[in-house]
C-alpha atoms as a PDB file:
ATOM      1  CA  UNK A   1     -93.180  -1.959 -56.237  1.00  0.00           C
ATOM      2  CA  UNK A   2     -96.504  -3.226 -55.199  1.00  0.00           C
ATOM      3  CA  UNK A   3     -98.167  -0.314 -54.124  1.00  0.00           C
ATOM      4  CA  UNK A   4     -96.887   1.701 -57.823  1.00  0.00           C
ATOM      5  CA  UNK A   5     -98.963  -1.192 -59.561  1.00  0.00           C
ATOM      6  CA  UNK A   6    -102.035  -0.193 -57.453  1.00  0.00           C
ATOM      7  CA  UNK A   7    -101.603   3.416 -57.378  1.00  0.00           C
ATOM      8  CA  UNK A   8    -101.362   3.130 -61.088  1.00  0.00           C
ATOM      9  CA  UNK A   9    -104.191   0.855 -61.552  1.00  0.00           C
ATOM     10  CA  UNK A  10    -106.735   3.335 -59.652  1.00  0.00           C
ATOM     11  CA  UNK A  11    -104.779   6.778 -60.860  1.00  0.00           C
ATOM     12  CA  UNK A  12    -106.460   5.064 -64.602  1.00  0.00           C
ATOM     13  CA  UNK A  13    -109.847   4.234 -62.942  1.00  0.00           C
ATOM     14  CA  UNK A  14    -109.574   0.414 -63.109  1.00  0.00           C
ATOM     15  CA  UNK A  15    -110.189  -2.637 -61.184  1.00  0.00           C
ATOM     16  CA  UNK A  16    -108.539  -5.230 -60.369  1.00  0.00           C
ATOM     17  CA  UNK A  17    -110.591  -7.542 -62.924  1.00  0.00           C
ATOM     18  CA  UNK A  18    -110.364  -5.204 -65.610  1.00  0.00           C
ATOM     19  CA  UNK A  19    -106.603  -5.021 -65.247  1.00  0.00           C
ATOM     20  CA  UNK A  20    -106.307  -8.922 -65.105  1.00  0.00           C
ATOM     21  CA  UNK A  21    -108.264  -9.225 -67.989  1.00  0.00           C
ATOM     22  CA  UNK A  22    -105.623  -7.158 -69.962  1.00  0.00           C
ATOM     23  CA  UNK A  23    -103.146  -9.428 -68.363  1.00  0.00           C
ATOM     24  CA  UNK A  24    -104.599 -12.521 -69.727  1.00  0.00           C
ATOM     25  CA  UNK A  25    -105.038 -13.735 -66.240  1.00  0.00           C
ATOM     26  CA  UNK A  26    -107.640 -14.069 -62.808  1.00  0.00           C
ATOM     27  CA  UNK A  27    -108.673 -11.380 -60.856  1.00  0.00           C
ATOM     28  CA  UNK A  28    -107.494 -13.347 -57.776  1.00  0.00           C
ATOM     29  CA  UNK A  29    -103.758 -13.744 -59.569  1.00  0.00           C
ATOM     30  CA  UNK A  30    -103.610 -10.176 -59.952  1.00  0.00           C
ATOM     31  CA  UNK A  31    -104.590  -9.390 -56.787  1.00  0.00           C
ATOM     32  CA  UNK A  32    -101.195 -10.963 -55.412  1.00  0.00           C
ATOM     33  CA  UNK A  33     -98.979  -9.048 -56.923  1.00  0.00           C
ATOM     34  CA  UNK A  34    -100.687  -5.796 -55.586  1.00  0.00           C
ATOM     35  CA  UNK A  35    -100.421  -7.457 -52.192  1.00  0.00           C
ATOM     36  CA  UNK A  36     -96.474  -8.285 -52.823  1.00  0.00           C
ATOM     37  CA  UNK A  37     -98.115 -12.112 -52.121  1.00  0.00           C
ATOM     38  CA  UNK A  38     -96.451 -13.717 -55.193  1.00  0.00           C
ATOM     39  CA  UNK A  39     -93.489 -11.739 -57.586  1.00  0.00           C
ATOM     40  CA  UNK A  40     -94.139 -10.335 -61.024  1.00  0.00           C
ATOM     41  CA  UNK A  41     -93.212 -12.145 -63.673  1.00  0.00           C
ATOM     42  CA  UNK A  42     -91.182 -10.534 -66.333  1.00  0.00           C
ATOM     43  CA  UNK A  43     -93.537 -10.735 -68.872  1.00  0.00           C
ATOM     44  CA  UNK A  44     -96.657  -9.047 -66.887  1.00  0.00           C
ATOM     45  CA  UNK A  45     -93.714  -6.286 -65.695  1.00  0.00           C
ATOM     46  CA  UNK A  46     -92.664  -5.291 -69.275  1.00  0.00           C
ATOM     47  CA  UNK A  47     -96.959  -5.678 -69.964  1.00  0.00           C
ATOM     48  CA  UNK A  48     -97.724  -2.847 -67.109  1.00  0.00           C
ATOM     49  CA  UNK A  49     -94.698  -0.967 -68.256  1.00  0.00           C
ATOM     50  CA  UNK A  50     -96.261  -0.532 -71.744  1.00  0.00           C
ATOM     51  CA  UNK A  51     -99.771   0.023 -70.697  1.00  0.00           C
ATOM     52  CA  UNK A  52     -99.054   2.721 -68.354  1.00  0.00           C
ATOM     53  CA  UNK A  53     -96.558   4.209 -70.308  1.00  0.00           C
ATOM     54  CA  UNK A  54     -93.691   4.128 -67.766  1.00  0.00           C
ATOM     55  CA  UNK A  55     -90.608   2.240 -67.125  1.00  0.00           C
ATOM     56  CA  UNK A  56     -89.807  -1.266 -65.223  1.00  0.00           C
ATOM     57  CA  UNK A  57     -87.478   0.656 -63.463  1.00  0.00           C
ATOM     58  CA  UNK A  58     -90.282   2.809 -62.179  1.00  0.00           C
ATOM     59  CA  UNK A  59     -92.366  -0.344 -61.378  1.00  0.00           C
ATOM     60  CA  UNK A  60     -89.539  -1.506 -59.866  1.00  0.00           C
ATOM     61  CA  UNK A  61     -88.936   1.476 -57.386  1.00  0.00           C
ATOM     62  CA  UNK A  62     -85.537   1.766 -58.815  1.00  0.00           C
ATOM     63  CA  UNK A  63     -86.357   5.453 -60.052  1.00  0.00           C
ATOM     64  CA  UNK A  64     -89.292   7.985 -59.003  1.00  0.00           C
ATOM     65  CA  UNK A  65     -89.405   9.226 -62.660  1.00  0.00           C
ATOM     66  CA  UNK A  66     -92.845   8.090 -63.732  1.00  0.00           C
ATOM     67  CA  UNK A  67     -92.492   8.842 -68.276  1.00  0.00           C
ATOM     68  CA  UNK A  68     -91.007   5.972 -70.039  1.00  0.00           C
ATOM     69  CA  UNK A  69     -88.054   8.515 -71.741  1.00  0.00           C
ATOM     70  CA  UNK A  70     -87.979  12.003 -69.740  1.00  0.00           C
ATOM     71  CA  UNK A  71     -87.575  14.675 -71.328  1.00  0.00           C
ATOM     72  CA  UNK A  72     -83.482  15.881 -71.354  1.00  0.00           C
ATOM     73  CA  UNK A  73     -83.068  19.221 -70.810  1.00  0.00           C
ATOM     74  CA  UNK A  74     -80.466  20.566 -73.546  1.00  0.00           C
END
């Protein structure tokens, strides 16, 4: 999970400070849950979720399927 939330962060050209500040939080705070140091809250999952337009289950490493709702194929 921890190294989706950094590969995200620098696939959209941010840092770490820039992301926290979208957060609401430190750079330093941040930092930790790239480094698997301290857990994501719910609230900051469900916050990366929307901004990178994926799923928590993605964040979560529960599924390798990167778009928020795949396309079905029909």
């Amino acid at each position: 999970m921890y190294r989706r939330i950094r590969d995200l962060r620098e696939d959209a050209d941010m840092n770490q400070t820039k992301m926290a500040k979208i957060l609401g939080m430190s750079q330093t705070g941040y930092s930790k849950y790239e480094t698997g140091e301290n857990d994501i809250p719910t609230a900051i999952l469900i916050k990366l979720a929307r901004f990178y337009h994926t799923s928590i289950d993605y964040l979560l490493g529960e599924t390798d399927v990167k778009e928020r709702y795949p396309e079905k194929n029909t």
